[in-house]
PDB file of N, CA and C in Angstrom:
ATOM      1  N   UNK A   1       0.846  -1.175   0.000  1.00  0.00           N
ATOM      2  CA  UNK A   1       0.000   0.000   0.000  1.00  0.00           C
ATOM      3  C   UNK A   1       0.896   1.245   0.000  1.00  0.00           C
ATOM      4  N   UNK A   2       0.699   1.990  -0.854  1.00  0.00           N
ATOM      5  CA  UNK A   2       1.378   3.434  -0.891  1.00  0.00           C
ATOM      6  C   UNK A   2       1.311   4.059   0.426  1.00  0.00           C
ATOM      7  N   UNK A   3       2.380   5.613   0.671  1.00  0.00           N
ATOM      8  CA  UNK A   3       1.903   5.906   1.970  1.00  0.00           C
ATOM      9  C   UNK A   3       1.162   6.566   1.900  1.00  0.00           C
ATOM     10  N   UNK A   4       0.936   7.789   0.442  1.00  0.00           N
ATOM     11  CA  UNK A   4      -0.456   8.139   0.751  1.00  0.00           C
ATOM     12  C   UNK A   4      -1.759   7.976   1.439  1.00  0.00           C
ATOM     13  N   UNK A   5      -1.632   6.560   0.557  1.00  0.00           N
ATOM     14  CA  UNK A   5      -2.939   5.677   1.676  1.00  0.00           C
ATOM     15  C   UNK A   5      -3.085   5.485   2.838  1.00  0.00           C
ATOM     16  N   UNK A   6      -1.921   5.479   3.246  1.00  0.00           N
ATOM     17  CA  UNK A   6      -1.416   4.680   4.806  1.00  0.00           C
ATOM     18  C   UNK A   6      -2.165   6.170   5.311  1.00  0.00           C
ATOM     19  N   UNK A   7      -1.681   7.668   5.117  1.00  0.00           N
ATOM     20  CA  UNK A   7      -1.544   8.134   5.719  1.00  0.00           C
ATOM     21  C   UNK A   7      -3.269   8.962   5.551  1.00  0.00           C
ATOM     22  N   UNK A   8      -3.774   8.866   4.042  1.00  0.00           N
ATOM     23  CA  UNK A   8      -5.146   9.121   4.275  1.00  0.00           C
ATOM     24  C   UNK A   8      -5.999   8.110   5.586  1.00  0.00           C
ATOM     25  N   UNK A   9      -5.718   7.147   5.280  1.00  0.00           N
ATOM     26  CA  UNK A   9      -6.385   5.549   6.599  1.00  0.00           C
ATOM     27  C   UNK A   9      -6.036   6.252   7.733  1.00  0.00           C
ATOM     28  N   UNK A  10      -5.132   6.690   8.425  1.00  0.00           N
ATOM     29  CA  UNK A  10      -4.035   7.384   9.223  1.00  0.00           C
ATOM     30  C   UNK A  10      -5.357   8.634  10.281  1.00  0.00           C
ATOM     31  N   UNK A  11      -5.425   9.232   8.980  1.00  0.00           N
ATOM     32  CA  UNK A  11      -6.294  10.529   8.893  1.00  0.00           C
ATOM     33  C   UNK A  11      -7.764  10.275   9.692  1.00  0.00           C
ATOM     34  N   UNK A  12      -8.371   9.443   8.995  1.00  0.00           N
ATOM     35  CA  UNK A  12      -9.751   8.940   9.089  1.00  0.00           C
ATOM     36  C   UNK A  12      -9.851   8.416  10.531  1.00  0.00           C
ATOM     37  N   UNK A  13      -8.741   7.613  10.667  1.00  0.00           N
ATOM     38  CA  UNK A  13      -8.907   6.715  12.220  1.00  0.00           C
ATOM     39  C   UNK A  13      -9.077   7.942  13.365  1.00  0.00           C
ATOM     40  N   UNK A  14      -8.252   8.819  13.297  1.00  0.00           N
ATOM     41  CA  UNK A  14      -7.966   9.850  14.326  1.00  0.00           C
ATOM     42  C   UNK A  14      -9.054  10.393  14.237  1.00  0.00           C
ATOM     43  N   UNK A  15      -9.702  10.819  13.058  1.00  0.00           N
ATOM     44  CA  UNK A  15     -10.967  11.361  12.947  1.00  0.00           C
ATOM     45  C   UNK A  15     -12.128  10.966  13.928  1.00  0.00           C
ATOM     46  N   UNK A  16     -12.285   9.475  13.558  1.00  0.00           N
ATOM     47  CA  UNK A  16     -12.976   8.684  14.446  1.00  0.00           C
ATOM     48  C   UNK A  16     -12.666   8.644  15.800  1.00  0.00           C
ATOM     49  N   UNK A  17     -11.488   8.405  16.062  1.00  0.00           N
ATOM     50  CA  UNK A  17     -11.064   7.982  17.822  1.00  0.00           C
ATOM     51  C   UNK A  17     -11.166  10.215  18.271  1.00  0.00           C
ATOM     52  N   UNK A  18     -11.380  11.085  17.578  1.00  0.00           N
ATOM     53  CA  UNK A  18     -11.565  12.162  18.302  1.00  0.00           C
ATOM     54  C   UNK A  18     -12.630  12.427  18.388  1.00  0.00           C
ATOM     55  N   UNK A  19     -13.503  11.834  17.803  1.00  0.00           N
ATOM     56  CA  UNK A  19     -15.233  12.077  17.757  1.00  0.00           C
ATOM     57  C   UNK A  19     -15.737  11.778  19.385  1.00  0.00           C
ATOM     58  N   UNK A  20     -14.587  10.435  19.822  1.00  0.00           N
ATOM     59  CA  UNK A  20     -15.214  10.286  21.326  1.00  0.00           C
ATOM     60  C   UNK A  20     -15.933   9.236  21.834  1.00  0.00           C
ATOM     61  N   UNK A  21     -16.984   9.033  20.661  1.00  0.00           N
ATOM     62  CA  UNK A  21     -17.992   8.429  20.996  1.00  0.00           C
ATOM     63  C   UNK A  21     -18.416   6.605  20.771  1.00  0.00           C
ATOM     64  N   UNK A  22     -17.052   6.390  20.125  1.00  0.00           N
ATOM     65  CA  UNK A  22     -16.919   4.640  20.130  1.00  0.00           C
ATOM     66  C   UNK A  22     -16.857   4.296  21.360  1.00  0.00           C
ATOM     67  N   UNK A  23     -17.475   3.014  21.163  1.00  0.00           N
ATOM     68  CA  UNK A  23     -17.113   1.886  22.528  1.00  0.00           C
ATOM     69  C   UNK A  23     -16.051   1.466  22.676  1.00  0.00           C
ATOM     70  N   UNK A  24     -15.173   1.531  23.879  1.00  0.00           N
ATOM     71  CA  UNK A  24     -13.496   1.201  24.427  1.00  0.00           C
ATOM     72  C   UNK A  24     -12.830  -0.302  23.394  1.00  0.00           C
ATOM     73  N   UNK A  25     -14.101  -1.284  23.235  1.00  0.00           N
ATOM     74  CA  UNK A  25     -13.285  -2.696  22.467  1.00  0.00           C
ATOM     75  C   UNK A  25     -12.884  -1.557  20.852  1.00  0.00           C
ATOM     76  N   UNK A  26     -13.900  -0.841  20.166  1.00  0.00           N
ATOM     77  CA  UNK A  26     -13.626  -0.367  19.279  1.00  0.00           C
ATOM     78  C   UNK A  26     -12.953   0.753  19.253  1.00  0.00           C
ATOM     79  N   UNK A  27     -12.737   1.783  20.017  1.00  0.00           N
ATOM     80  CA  UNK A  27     -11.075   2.766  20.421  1.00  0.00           C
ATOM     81  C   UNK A  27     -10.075   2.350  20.098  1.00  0.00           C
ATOM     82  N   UNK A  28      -9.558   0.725  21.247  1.00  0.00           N
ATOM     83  CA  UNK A  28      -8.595   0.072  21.416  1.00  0.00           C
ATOM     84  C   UNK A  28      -8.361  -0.606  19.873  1.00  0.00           C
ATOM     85  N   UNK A  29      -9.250  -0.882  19.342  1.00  0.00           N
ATOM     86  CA  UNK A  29      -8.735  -1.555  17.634  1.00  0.00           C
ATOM     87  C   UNK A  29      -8.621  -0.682  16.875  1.00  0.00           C
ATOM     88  N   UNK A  30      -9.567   0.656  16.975  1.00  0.00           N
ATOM     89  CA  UNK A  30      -8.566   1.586  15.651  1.00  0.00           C
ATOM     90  C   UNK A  30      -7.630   2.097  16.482  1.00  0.00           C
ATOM     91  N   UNK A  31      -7.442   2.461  17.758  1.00  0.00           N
ATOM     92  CA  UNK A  31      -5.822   2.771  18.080  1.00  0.00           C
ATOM     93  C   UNK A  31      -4.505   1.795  17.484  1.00  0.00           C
ATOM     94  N   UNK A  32      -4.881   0.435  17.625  1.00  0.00           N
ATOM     95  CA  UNK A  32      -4.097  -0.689  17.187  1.00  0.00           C
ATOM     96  C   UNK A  32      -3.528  -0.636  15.881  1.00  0.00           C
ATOM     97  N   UNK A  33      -4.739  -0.389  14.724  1.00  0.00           N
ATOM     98  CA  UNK A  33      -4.672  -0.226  13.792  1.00  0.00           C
ATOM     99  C   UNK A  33      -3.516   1.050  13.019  1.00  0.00           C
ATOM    100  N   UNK A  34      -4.209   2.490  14.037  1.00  0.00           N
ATOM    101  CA  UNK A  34      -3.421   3.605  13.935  1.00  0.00           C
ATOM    102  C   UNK A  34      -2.057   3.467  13.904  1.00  0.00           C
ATOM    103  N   UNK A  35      -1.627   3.044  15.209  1.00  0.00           N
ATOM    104  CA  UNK A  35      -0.399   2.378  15.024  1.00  0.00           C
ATOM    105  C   UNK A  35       0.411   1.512  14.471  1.00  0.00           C
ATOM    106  N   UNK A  36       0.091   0.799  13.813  1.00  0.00           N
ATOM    107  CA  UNK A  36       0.748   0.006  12.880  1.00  0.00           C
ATOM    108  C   UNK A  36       0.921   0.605  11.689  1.00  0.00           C
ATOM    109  N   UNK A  37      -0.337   1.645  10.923  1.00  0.00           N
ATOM    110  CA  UNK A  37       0.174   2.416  10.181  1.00  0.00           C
ATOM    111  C   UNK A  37       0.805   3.317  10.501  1.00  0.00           C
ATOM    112  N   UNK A  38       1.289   4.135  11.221  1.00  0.00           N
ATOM    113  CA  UNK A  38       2.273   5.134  11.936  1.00  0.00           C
ATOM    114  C   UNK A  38       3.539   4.650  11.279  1.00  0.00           C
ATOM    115  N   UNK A  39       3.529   3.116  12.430  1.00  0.00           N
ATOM    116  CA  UNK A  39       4.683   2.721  11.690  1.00  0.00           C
ATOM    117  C   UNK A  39       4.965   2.070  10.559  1.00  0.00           C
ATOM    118  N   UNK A  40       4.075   1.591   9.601  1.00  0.00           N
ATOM    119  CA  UNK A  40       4.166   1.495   8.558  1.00  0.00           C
ATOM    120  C   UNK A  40       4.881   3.136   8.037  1.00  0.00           C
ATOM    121  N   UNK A  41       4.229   3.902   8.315  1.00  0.00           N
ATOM    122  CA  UNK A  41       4.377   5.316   7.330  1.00  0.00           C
ATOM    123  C   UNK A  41       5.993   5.410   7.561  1.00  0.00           C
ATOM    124  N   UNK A  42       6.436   5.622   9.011  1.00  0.00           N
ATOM    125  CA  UNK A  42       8.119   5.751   9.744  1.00  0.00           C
ATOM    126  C   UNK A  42       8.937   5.101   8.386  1.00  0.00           C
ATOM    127  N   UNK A  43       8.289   3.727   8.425  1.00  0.00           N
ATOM    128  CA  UNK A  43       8.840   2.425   7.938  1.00  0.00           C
ATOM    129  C   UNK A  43       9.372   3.175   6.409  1.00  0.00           C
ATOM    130  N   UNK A  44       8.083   3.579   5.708  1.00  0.00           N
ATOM    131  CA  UNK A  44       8.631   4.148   4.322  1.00  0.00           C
ATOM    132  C   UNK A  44       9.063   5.658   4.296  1.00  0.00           C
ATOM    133  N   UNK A  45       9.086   6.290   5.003  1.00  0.00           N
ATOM    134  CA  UNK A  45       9.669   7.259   4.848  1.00  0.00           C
ATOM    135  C   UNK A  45      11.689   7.347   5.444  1.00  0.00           C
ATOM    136  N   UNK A  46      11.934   6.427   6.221  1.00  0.00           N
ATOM    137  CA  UNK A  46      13.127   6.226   6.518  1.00  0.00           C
ATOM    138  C   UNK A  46      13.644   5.236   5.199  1.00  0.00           C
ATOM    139  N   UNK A  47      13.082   4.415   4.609  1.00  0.00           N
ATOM    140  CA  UNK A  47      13.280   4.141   3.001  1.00  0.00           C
ATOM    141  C   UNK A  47      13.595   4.861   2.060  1.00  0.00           C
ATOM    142  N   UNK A  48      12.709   5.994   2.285  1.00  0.00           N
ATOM    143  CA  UNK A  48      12.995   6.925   1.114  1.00  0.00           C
ATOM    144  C   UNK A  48      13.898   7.786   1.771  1.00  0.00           C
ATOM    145  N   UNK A  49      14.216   8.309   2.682  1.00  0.00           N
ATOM    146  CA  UNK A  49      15.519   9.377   3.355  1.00  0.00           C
ATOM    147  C   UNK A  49      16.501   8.420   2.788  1.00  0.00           C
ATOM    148  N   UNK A  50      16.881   7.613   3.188  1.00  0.00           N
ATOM    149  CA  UNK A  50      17.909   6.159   2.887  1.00  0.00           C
ATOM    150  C   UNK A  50      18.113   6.508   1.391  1.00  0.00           C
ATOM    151  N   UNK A  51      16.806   6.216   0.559  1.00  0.00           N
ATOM    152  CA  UNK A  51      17.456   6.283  -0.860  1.00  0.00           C
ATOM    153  C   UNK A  51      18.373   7.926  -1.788  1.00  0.00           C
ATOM    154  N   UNK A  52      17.163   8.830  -0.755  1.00  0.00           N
ATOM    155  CA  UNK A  52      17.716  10.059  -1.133  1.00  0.00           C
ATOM    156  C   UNK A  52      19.234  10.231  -0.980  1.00  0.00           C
ATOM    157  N   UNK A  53      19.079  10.454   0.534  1.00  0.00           N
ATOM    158  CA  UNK A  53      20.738  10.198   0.895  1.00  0.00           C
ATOM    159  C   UNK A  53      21.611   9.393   0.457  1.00  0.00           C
ATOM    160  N   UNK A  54      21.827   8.495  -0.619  1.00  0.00           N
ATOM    161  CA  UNK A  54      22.761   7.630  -1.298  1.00  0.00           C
ATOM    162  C   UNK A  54      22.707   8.462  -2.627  1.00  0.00           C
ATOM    163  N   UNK A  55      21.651   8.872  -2.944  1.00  0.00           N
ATOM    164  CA  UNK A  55      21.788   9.138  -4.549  1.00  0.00           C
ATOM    165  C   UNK A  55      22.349  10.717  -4.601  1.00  0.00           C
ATOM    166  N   UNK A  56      22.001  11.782  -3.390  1.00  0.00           N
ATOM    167  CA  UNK A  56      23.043  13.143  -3.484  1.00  0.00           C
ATOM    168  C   UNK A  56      24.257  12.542  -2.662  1.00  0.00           C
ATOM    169  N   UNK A  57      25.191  11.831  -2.509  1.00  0.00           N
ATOM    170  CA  UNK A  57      26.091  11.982  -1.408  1.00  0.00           C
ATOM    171  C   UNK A  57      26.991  12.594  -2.783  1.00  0.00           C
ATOM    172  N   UNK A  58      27.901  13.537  -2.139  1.00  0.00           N
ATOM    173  CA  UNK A  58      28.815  14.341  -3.474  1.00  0.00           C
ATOM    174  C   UNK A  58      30.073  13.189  -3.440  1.00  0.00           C
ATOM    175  N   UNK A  59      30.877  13.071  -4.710  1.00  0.00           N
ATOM    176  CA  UNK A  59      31.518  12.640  -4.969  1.00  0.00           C
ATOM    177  C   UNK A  59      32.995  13.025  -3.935  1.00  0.00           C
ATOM    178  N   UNK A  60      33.953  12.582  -3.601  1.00  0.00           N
ATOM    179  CA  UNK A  60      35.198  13.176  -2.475  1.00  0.00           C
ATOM    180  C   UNK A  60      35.849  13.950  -3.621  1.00  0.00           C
ATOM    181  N   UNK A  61      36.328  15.256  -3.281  1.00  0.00           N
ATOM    182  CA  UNK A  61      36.968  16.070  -4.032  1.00  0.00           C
ATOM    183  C   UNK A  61      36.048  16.691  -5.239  1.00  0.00           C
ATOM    184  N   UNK A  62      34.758  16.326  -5.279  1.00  0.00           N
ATOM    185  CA  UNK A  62      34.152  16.994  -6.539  1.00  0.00           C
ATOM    186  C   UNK A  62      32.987  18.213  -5.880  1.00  0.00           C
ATOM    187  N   UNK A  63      32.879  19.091  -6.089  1.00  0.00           N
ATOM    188  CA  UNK A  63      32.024  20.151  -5.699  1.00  0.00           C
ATOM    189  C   UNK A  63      30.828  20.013  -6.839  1.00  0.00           C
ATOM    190  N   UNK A  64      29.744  20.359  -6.351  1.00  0.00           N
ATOM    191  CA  UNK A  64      28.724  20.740  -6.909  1.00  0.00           C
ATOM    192  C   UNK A  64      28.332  22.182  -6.952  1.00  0.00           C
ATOM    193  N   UNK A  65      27.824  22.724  -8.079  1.00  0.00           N
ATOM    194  CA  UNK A  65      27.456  23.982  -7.848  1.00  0.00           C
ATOM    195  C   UNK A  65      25.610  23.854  -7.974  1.00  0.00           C
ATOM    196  N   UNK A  66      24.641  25.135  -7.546  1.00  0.00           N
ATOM    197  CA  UNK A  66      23.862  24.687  -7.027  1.00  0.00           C
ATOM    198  C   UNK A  66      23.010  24.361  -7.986  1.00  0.00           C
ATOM    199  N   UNK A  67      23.206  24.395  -9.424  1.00  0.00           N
ATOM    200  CA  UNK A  67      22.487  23.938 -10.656  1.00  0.00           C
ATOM    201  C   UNK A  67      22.696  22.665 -10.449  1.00  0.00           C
ATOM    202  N   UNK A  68      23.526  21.788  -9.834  1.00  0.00           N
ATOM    203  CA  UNK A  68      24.003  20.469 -10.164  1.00  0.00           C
ATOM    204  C   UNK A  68      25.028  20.360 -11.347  1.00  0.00           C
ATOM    205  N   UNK A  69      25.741  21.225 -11.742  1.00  0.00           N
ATOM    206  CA  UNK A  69      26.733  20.684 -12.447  1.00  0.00           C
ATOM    207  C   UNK A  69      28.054  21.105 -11.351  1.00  0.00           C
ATOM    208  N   UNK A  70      29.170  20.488 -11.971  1.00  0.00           N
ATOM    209  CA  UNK A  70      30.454  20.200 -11.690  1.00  0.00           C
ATOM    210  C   UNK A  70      31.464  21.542 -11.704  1.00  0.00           C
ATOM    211  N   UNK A  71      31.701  21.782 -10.129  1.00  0.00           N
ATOM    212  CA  UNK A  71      32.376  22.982  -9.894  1.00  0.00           C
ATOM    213  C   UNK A  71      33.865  23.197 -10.851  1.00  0.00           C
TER     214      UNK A  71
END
């Protein structure tokens, strides 16, 4: 599942658990739920920092200027 999704699903639950008015067995399962997408979301976004950060690391001794070409 994309994280979009994760994080629209994300959206909705909180929606619900701030309304108040569920019964505690049903709180406790979309809290459950909430959380697992949380960390689902953590999960892909430390994926994608990870990939970012490998693909700018600058070359040793090569400068970049801020167009991206070669100082």
């Amino acid at each position: 599942m994309a994280f979009e999704e994760h994080m629209k699903q994300l959206r909705e639950l909180t929606q619900q658990l701030e309304q108040g008015n569920l019964p505690l067995e049903e709180a406790v399962k979309l809290y459950t739920q909430g959380m697992q997408l949380a960390a689902s979301c953590q999960e892909e976004l430390q994926t994608a920092k990870l990939q970012v950060e490998t693909q700018t690391v600058p070359v040793e001794g090569q400068e970049e200027n801020v167009d991206g070409s070669e100082a």
